[in-house]
PDB file of N, CA and C in Angstrom:
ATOM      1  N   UNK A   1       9.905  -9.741 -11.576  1.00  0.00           N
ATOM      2  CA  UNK A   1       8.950  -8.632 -11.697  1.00  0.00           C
ATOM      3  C   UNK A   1       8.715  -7.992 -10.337  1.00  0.00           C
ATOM      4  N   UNK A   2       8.334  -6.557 -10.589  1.00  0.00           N
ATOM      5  CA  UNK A   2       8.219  -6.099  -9.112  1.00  0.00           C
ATOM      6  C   UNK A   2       6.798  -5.964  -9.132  1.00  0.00           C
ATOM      7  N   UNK A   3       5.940  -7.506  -7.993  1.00  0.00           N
ATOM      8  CA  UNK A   3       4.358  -7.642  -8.168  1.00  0.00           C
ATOM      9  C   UNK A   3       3.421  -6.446  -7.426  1.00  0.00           C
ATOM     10  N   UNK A   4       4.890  -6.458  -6.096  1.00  0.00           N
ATOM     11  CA  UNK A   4       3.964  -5.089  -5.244  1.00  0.00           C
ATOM     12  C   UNK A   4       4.153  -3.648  -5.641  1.00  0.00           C
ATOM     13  N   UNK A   5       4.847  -2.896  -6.844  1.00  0.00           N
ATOM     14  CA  UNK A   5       4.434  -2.147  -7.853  1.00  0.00           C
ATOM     15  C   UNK A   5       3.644  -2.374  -8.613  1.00  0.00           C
ATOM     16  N   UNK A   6       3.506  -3.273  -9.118  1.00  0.00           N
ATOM     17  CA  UNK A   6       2.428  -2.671 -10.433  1.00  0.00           C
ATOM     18  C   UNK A   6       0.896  -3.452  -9.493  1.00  0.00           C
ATOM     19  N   UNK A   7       0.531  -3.958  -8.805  1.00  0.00           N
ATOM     20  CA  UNK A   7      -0.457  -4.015  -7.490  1.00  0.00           C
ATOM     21  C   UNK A   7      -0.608  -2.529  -7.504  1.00  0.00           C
ATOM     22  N   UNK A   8       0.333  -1.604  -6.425  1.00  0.00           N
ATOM     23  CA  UNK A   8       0.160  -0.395  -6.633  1.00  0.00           C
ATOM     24  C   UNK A   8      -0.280   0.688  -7.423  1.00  0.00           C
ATOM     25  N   UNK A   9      -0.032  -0.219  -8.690  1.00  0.00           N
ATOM     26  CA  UNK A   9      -0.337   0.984  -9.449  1.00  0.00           C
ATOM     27  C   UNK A   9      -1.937   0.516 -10.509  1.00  0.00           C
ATOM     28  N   UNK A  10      -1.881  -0.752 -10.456  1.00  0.00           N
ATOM     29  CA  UNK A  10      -3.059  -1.220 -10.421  1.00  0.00           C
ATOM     30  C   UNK A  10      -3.984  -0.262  -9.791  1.00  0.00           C
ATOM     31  N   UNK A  11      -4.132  -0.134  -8.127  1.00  0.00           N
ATOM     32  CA  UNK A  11      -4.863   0.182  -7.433  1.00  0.00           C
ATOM     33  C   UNK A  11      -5.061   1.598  -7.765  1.00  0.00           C
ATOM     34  N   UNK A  12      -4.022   2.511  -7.886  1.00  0.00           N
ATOM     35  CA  UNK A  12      -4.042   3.796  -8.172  1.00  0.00           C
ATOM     36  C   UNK A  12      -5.503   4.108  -9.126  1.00  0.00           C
ATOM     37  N   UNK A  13      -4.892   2.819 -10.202  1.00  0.00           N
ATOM     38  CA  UNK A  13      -5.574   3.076 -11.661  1.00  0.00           C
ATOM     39  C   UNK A  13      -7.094   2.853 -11.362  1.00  0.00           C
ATOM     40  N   UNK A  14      -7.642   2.028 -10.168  1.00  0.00           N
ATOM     41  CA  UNK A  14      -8.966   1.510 -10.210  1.00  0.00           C
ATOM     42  C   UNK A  14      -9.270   2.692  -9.446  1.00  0.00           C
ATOM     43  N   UNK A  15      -8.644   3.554  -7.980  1.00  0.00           N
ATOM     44  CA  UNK A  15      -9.078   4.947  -7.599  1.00  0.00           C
ATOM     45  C   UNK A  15      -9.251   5.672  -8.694  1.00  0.00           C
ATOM     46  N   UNK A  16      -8.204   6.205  -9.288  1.00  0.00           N
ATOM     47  CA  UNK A  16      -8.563   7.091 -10.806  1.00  0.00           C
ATOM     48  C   UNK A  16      -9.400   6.543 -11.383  1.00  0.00           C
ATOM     49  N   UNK A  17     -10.333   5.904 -11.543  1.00  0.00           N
ATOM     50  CA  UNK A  17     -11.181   5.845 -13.236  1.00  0.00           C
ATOM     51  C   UNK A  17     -12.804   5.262 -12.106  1.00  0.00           C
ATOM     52  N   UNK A  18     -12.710   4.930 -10.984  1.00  0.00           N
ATOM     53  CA  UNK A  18     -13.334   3.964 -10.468  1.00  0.00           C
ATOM     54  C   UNK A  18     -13.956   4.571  -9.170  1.00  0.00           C
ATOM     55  N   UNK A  19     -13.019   5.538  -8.831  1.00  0.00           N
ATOM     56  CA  UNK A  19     -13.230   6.381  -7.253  1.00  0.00           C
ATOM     57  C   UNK A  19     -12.872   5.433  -5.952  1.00  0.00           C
ATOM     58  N   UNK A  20     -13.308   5.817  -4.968  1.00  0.00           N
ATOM     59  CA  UNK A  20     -13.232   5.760  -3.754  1.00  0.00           C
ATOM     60  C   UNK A  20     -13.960   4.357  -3.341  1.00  0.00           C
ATOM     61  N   UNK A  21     -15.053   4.037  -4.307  1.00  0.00           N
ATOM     62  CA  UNK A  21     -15.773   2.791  -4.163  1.00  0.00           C
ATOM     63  C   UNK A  21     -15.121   0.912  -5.072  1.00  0.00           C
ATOM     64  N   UNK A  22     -14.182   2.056  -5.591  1.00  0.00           N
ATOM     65  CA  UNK A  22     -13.217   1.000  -6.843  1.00  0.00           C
ATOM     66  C   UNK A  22     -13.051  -0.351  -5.758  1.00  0.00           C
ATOM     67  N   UNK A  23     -11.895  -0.401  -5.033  1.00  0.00           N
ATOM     68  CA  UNK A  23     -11.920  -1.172  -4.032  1.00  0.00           C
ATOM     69  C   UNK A  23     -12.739  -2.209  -3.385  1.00  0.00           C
ATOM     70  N   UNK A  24     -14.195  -2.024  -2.895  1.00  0.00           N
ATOM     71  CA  UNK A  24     -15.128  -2.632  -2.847  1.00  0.00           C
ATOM     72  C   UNK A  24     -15.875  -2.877  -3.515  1.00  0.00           C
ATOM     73  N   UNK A  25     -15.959  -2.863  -5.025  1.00  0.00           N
ATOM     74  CA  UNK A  25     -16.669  -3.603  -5.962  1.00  0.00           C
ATOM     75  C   UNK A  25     -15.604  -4.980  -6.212  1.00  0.00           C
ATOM     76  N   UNK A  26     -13.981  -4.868  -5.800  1.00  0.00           N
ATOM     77  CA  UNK A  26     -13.637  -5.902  -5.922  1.00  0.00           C
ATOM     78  C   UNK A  26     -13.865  -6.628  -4.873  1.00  0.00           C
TER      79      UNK A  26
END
């Protein structure tokens, strides 16, 4: 599996729906 794609796109997905603060709620 490619983990550091879908990581990536994970992250994308928590900016899109989550904003700028997505990140630090984790």
């Amino acid at each position: 599996t490619h983990m550091l794609q879908i990581l990536k796109d994970f992250l994308i997905w928590i900016n899109q729906n989550l904003g700028p603060w997505g990140p630090l709620v984790l």
